[in-house]
C-alpha atoms as a PDB file:
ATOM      1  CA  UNK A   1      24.680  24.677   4.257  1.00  0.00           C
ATOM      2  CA  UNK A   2      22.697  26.597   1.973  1.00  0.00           C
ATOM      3  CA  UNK A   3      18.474  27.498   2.623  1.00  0.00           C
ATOM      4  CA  UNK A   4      18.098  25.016  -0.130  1.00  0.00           C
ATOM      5  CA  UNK A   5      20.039  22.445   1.425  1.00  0.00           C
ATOM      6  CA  UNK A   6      18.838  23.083   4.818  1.00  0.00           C
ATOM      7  CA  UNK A   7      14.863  23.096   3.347  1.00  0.00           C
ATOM      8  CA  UNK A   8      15.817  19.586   1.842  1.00  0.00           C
ATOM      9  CA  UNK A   9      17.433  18.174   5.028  1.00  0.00           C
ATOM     10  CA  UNK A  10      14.266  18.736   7.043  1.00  0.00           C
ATOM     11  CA  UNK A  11      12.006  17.474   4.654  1.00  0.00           C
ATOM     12  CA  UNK A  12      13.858  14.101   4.749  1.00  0.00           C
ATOM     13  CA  UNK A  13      13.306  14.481   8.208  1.00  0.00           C
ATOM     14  CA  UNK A  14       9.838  14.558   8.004  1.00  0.00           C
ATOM     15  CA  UNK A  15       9.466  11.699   5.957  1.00  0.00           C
ATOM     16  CA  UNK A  16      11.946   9.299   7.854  1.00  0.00           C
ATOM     17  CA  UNK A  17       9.512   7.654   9.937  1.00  0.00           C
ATOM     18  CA  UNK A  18       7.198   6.744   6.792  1.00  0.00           C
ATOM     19  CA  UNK A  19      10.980   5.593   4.985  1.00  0.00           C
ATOM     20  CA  UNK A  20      12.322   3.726   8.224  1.00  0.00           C
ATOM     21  CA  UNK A  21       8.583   1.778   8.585  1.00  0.00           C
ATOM     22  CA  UNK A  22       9.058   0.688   5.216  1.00  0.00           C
ATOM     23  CA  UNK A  23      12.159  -0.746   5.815  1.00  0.00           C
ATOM     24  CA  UNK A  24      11.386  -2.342   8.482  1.00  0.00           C
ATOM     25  CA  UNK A  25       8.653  -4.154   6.983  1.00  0.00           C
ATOM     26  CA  UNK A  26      11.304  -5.213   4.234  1.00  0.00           C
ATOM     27  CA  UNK A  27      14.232  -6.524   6.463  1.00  0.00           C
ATOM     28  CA  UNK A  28      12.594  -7.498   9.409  1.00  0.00           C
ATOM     29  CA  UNK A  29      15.616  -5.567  11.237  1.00  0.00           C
ATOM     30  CA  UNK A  30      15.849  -2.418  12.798  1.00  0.00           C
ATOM     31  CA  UNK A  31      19.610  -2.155  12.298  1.00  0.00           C
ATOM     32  CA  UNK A  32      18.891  -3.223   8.404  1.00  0.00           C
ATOM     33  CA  UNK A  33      16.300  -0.373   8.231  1.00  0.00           C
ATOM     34  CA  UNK A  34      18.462   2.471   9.175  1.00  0.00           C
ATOM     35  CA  UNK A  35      21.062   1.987   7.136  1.00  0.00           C
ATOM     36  CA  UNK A  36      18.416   1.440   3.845  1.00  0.00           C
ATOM     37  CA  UNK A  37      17.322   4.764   4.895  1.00  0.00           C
ATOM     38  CA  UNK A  38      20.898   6.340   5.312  1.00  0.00           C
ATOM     39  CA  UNK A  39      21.254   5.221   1.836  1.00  0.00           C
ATOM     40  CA  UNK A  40      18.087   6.837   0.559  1.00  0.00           C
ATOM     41  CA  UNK A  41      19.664   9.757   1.906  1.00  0.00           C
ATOM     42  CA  UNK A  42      22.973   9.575   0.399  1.00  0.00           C
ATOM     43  CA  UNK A  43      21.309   9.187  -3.110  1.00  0.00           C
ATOM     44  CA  UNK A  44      19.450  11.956  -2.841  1.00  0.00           C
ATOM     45  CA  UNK A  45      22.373  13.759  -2.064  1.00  0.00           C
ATOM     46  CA  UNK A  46      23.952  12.981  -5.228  1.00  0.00           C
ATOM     47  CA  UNK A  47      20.848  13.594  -6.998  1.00  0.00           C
ATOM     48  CA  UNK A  48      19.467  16.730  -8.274  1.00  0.00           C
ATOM     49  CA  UNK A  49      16.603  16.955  -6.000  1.00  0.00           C
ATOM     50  CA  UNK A  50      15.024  19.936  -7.537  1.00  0.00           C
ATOM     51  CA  UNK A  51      13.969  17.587 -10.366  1.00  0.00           C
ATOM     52  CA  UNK A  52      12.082  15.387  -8.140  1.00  0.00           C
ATOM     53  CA  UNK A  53       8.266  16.113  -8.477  1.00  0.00           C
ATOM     54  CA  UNK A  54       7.424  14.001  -5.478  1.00  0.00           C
ATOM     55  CA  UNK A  55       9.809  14.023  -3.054  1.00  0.00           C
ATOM     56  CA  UNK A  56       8.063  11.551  -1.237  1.00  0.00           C
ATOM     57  CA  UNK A  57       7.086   9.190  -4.164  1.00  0.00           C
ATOM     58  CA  UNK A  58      10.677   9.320  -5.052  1.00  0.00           C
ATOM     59  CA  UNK A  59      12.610   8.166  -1.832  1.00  0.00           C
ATOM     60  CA  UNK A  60       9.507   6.040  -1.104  1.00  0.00           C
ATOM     61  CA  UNK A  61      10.367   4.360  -4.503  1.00  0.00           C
ATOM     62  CA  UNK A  62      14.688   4.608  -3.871  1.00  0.00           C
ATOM     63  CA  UNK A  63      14.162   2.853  -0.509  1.00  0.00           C
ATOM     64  CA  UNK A  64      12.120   0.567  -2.281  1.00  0.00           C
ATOM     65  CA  UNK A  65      14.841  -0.412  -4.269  1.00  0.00           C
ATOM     66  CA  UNK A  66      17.671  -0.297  -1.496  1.00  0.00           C
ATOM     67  CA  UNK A  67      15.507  -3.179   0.039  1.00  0.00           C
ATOM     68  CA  UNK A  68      15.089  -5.210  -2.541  1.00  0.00           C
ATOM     69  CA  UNK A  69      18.619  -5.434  -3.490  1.00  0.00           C
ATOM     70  CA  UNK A  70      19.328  -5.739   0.284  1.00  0.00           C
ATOM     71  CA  UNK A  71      16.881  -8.891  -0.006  1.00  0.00           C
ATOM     72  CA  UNK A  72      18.069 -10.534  -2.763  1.00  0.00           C
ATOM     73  CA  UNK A  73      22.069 -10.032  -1.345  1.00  0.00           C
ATOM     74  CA  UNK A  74      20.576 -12.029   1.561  1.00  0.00           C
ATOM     75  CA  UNK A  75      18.844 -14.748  -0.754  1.00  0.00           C
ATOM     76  CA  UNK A  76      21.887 -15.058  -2.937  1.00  0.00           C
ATOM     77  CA  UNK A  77      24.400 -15.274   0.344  1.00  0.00           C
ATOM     78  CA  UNK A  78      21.934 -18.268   1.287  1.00  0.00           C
ATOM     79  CA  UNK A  79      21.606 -16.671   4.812  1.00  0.00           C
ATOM     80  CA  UNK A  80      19.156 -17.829   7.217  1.00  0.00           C
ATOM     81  CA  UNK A  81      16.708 -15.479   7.004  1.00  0.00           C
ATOM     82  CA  UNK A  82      16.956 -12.415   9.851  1.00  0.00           C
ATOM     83  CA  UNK A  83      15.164 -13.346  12.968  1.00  0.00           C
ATOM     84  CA  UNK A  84      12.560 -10.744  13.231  1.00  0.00           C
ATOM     85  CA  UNK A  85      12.749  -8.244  15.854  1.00  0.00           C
ATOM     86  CA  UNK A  86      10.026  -7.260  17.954  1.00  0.00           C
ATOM     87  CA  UNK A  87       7.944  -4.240  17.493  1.00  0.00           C
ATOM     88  CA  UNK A  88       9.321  -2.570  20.014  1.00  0.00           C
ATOM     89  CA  UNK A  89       9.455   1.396  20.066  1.00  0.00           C
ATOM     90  CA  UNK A  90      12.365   3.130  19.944  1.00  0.00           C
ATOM     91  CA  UNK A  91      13.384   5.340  22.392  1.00  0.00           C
ATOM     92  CA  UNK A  92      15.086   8.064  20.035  1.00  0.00           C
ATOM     93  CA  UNK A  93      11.498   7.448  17.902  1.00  0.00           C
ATOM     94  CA  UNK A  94       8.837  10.307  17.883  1.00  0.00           C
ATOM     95  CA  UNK A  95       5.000   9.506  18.516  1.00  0.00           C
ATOM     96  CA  UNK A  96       4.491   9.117  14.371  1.00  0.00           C
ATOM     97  CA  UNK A  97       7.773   6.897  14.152  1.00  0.00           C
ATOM     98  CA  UNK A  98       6.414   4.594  17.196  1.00  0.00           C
ATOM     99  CA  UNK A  99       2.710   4.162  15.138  1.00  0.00           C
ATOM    100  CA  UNK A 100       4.175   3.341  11.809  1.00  0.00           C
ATOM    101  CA  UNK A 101       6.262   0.349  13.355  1.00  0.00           C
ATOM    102  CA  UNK A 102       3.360  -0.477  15.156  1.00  0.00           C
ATOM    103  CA  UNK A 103       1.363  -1.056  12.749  1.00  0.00           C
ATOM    104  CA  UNK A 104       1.206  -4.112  11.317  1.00  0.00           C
ATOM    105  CA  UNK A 105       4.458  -4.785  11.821  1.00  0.00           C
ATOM    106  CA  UNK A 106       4.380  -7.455  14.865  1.00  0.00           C
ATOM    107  CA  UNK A 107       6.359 -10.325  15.160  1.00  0.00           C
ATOM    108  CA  UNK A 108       3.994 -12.725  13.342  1.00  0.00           C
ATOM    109  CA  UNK A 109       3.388 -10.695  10.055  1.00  0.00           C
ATOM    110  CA  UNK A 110       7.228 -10.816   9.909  1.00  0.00           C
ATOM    111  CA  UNK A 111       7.988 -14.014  10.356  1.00  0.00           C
ATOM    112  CA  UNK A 112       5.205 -14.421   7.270  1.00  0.00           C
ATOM    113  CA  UNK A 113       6.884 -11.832   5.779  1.00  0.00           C
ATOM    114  CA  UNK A 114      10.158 -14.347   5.602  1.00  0.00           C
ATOM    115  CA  UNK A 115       8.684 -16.708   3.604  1.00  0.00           C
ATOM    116  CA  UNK A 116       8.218 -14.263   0.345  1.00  0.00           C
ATOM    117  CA  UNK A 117      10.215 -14.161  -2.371  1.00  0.00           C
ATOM    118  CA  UNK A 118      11.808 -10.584  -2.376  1.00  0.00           C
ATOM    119  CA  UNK A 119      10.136  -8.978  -5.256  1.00  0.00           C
ATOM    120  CA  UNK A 120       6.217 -10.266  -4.082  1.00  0.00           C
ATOM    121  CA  UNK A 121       7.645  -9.030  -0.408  1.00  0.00           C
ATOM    122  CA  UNK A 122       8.226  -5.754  -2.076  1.00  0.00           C
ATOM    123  CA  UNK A 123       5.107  -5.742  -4.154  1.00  0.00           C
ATOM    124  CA  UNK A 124       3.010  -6.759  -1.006  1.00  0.00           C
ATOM    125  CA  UNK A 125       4.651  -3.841   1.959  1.00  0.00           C
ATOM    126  CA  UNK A 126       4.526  -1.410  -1.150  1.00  0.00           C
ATOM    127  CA  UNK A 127       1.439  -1.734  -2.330  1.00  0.00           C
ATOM    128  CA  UNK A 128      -0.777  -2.839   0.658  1.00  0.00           C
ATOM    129  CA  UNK A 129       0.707  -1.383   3.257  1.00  0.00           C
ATOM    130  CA  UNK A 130       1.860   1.988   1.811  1.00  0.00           C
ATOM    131  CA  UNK A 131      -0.268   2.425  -1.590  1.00  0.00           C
ATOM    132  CA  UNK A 132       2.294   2.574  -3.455  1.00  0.00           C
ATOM    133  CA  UNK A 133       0.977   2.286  -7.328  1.00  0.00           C
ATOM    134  CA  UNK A 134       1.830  -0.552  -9.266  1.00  0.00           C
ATOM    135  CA  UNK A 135       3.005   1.194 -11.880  1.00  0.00           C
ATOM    136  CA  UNK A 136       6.062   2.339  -9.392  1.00  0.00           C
ATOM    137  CA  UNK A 137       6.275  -0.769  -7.864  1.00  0.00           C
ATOM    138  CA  UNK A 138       6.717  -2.625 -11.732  1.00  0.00           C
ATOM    139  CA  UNK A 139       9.821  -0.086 -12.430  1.00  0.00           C
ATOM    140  CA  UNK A 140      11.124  -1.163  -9.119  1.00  0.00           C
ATOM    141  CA  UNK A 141      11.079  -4.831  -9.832  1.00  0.00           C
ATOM    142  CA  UNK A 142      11.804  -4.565 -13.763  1.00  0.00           C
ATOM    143  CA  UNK A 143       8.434  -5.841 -14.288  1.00  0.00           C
ATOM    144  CA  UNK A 144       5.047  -5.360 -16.014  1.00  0.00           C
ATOM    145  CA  UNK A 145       2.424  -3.166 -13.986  1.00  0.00           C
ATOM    146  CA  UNK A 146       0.320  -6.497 -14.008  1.00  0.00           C
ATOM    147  CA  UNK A 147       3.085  -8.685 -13.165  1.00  0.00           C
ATOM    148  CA  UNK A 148       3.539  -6.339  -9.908  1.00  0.00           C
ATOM    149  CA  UNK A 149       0.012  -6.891  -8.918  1.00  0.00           C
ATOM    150  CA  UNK A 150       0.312 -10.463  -9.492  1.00  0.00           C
ATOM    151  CA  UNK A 151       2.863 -10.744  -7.397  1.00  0.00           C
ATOM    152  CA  UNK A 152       1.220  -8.564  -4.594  1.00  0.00           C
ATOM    153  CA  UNK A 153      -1.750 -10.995  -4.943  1.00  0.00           C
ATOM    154  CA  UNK A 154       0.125 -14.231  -4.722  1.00  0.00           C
ATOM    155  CA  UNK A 155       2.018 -12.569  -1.373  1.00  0.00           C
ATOM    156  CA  UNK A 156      -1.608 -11.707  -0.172  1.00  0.00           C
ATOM    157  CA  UNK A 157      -2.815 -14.977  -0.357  1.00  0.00           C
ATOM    158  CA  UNK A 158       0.571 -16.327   1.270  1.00  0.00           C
ATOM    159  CA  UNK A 159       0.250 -13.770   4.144  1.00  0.00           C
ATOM    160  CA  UNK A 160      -3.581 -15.060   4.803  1.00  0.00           C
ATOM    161  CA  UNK A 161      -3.043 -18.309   4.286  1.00  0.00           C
ATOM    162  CA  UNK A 162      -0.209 -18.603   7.333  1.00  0.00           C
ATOM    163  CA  UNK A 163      -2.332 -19.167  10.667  1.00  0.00           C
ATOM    164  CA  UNK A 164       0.526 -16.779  12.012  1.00  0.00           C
ATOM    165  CA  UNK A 165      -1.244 -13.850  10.085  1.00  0.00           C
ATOM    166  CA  UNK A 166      -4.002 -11.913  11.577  1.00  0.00           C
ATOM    167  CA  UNK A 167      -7.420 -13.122  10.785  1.00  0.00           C
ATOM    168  CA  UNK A 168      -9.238 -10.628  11.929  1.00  0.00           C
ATOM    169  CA  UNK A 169      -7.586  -7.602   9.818  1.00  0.00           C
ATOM    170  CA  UNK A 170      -9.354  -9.038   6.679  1.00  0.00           C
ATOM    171  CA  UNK A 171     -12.780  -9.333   8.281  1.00  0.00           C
ATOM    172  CA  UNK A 172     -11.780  -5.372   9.861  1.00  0.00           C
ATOM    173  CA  UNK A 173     -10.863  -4.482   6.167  1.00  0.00           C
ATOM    174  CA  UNK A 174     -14.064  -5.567   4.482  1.00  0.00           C
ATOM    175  CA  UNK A 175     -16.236  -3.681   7.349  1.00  0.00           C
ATOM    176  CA  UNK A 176     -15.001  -0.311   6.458  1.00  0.00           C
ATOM    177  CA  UNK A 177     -14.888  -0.905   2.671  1.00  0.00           C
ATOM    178  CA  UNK A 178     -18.708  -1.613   3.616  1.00  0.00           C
ATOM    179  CA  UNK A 179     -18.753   1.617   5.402  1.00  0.00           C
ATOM    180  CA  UNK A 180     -17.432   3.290   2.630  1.00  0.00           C
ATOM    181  CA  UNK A 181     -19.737   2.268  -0.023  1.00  0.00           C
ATOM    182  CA  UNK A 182     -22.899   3.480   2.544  1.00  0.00           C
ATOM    183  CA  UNK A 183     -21.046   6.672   3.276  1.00  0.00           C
ATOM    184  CA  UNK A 184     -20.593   7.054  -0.899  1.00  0.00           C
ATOM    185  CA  UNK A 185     -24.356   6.111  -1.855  1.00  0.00           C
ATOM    186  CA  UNK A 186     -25.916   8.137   1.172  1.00  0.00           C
ATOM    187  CA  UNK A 187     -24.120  10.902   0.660  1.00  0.00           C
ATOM    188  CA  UNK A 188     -22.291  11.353   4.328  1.00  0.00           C
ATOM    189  CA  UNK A 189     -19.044  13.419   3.290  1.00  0.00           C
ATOM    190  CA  UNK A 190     -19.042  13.298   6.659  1.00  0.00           C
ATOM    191  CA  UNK A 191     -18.066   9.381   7.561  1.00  0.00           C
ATOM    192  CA  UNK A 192     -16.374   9.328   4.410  1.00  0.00           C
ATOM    193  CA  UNK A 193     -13.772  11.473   5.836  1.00  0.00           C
ATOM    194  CA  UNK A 194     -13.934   9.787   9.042  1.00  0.00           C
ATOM    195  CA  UNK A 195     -12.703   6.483   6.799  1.00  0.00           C
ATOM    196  CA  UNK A 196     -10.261   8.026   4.374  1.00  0.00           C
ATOM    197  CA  UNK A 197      -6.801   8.557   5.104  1.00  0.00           C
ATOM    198  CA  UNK A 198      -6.217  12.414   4.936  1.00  0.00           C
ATOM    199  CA  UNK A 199      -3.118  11.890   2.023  1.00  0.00           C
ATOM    200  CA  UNK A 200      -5.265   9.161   0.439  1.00  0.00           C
ATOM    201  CA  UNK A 201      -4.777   8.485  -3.509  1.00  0.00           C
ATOM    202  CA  UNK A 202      -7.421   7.444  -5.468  1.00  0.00           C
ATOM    203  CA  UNK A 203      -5.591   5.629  -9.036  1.00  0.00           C
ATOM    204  CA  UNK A 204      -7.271   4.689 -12.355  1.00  0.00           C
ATOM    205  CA  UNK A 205      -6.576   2.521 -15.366  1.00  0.00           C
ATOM    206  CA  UNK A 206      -7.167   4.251 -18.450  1.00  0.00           C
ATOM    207  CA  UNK A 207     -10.215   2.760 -19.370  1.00  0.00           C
ATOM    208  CA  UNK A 208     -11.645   3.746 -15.903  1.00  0.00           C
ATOM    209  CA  UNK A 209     -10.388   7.091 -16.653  1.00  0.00           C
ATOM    210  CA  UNK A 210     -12.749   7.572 -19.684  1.00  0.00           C
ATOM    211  CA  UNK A 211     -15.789   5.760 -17.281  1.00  0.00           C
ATOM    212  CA  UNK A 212     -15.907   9.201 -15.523  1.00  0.00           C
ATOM    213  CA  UNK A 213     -13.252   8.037 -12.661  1.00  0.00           C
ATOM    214  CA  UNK A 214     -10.288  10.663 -12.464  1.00  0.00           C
ATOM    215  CA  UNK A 215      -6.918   9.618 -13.279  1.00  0.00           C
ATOM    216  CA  UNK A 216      -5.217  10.091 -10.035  1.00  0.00           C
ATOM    217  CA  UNK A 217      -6.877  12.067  -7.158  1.00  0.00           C
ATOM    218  CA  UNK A 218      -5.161  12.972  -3.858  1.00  0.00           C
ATOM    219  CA  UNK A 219      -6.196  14.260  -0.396  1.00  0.00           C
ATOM    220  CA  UNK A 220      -9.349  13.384   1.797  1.00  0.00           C
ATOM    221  CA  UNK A 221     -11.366  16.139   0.564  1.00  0.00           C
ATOM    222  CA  UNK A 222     -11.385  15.868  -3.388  1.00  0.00           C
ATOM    223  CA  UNK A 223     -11.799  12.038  -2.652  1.00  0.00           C
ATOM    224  CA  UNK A 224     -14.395  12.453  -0.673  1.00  0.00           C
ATOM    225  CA  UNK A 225     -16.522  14.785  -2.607  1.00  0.00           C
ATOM    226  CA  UNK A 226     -15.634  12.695  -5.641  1.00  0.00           C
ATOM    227  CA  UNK A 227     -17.540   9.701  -3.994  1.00  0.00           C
ATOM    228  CA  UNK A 228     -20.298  11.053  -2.391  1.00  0.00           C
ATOM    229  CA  UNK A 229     -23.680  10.199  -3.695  1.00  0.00           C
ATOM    230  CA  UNK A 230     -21.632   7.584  -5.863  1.00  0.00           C
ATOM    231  CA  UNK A 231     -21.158   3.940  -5.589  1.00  0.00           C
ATOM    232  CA  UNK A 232     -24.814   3.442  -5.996  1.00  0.00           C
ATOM    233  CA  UNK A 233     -23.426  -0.098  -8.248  1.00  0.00           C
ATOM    234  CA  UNK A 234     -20.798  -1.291  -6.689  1.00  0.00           C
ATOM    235  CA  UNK A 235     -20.604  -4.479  -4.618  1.00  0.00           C
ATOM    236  CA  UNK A 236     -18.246  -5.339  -1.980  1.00  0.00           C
ATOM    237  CA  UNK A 237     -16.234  -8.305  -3.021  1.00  0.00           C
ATOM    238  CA  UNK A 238     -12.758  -9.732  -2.272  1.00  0.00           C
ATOM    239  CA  UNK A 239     -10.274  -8.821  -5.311  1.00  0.00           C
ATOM    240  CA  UNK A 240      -6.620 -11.215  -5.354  1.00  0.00           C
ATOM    241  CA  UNK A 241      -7.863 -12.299  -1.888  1.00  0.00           C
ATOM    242  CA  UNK A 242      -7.790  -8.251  -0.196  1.00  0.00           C
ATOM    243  CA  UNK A 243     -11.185  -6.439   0.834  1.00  0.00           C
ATOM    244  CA  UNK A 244     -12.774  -4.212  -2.251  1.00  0.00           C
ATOM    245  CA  UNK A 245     -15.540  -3.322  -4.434  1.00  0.00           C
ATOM    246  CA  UNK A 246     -16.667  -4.475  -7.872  1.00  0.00           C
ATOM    247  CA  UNK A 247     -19.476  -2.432 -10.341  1.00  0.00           C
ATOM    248  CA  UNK A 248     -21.153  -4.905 -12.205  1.00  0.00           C
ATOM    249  CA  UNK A 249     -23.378  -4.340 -15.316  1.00  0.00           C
ATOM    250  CA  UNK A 250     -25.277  -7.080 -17.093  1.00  0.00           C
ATOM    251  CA  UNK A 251     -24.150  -9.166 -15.332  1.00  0.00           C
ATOM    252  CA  UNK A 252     -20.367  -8.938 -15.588  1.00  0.00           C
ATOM    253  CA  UNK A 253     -17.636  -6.583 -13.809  1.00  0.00           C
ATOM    254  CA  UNK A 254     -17.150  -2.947 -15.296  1.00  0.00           C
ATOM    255  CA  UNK A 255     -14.859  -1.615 -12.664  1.00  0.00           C
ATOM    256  CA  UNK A 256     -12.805  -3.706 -10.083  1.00  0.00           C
ATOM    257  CA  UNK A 257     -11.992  -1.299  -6.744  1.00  0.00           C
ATOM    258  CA  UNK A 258      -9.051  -2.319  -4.766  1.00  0.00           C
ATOM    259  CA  UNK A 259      -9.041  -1.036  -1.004  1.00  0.00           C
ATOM    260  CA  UNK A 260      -5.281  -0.463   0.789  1.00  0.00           C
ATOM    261  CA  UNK A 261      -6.465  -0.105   4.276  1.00  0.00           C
ATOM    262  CA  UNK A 262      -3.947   0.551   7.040  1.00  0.00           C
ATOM    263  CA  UNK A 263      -5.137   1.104  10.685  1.00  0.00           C
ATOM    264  CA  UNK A 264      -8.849   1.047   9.811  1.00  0.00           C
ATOM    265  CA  UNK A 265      -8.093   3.868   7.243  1.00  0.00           C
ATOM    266  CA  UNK A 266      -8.207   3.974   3.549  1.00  0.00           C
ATOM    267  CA  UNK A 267      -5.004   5.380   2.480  1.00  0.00           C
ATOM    268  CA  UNK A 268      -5.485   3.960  -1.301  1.00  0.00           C
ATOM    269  CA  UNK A 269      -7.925   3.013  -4.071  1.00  0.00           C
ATOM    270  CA  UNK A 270      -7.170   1.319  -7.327  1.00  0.00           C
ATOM    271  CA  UNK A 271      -9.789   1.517  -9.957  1.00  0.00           C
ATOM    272  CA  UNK A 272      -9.314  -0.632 -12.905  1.00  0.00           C
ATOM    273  CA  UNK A 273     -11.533  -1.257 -16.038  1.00  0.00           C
ATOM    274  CA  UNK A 274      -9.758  -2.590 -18.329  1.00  0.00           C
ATOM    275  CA  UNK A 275     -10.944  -6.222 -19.449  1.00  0.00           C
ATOM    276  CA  UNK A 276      -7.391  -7.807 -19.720  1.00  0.00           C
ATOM    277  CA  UNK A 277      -6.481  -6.875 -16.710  1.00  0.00           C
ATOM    278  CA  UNK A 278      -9.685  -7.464 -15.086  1.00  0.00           C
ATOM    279  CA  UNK A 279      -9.220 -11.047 -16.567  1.00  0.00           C
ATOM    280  CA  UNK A 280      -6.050 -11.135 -14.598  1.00  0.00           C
ATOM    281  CA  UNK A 281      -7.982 -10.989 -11.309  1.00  0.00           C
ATOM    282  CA  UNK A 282      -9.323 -13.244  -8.022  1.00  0.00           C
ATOM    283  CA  UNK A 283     -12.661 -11.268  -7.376  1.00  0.00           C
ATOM    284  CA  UNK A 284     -15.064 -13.788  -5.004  1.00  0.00           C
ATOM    285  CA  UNK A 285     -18.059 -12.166  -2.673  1.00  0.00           C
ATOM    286  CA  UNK A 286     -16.788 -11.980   0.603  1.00  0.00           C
ATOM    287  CA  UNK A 287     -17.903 -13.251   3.959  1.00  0.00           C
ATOM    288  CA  UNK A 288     -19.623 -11.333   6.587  1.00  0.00           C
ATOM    289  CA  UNK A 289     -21.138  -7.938   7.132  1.00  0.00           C
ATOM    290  CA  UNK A 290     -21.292  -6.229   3.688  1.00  0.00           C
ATOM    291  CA  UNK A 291     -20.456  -9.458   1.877  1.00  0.00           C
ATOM    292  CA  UNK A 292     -22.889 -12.116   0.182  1.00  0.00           C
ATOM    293  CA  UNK A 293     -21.087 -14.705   2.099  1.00  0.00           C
END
């Protein structure tokens, strides 16, 4: 095995437990998730990986894909769907590995999981659990970038709607979107860190883009010194039923910010400006702390 070879094999390794939690979160199986993730490796192996830009983007995006075909084989077989398994740890699983399957990933959120069609299943774990853009997840699903969102959205409003979900994770996510827009006006780089995700990835529309808001921005740091001593507009509101922020001026919304919040955590932020798509979605004041509710 060549350096190369050898360099690739262990960075696969490293990003396993971040491949094998989104599988899981897919299938619902264990079993089902390693093989999706043998697969991701295989491809890779026939690809030419020194093309990839993003190694993890990419196999994020290829086991993406494995899953949803996996899915949709399942749908079109007319199978019951899998009975989840428990959240149990694995016992070849690291500390990292345990956490990710953890996490939102209990027997409940599953079973709500189930009753998704594949592609807003996809668009939902992708996007909400794992930031994933929607401008990947569209290519994934042969869909428009709005289509993906609205299919995330419908799935979000599924998920909450099932008294199987967790109630309290929305009321958790709108408390440190709160946070976050105190930490941003007051200028605490400080808490901001504490809240942001240290790979977080800060995404804007075009239109936002030209509003001063940077294109795509990644890591704790840049995202935090982007923010501080901003935010002085923005609102907290609920956007397609998920905790976020809206900027309003005369009266109507400028910027929509959508929050992906994973273990009290920002790990993503979508910032989109332009009208048609802001058109496109939910936004209602929330309820409780930070909210007008």
């Amino acid at each position: 095995m060549s350096d190369a070879d050898q360099l690739l094999a262990q960075r696969f390794e490293e990003l396993r437990p971040r491949l094998r939690a989104v599988a899981h979160r897919m299938l619902g199986s264990t079993g089902e998730a390693d093989d999706a993730v043998q697969e991701a490796w295989l491809r890779l192996n026939r690809a030419d990986a020194a093309e990839v830009d993003n190694l993890a983007a990419w196999l994020t995006t290829v086991v993406g894909r494995i899953c949803l075909d996996m899915l949709r084989s399942r749908t079109g077989r007319r199978e019951e769907p899998l009975e989840p398994e428990a959240a149990t740890a694995d016992p070849q699983a690291g500390p990292e590995q345990e956490a990710l399957l953890a996490d939102s990933v209990g027997v409940a959120l599953l079973v709500v999981l189930e009753t998704l069609t594949p592609s807003e299943r996809l668009a939902f774990v992708l996007h909400d659990m794992f930031a994933v853009s929607f401008d990947d997840i569209a290519v994934i699903v042969g869909r428009s970038p709005a289509a993906a969102r609205q299919l995330a959205s419908r799935a979000r409003r599924r998920v909450q709607a099932d008294p199987a979900a967790p109630a309290a994770d929305a009321q958790r996510q709108r408390e440190v979107v709160a946070a976050f827009l105190a930490a941003s006006r007051g200028g605490d780089l400080a808490a901001l860190l504490r809240l942001l995700d240290p790979d977080v990835v800060v995404r804007a529309d075009e239109t936002a883009a030209r509003m001063g808001t940077a294109g795509e921005t990644r890591g704790a740091d840049v995202v935090a010194a982007f923010f501080s001593g901003r935010a002085r507009a923005a609102r907290p509101a609920d956007i397609d039923g998920a905790a976020g922020a809206v900027v309003l001026a005369g009266g109507r919304i400028r910027i929509a910010l959508s929050f992906t919040i994973v273990g009290g955590r920002i790990i993503g932020i979508d910032a989109v400006a332009d009208p048609e798509q802001l058109a496109l979605m939910e936004v209602t004041p929330p309820v409780g702390p930070g909210g007008e509710g």
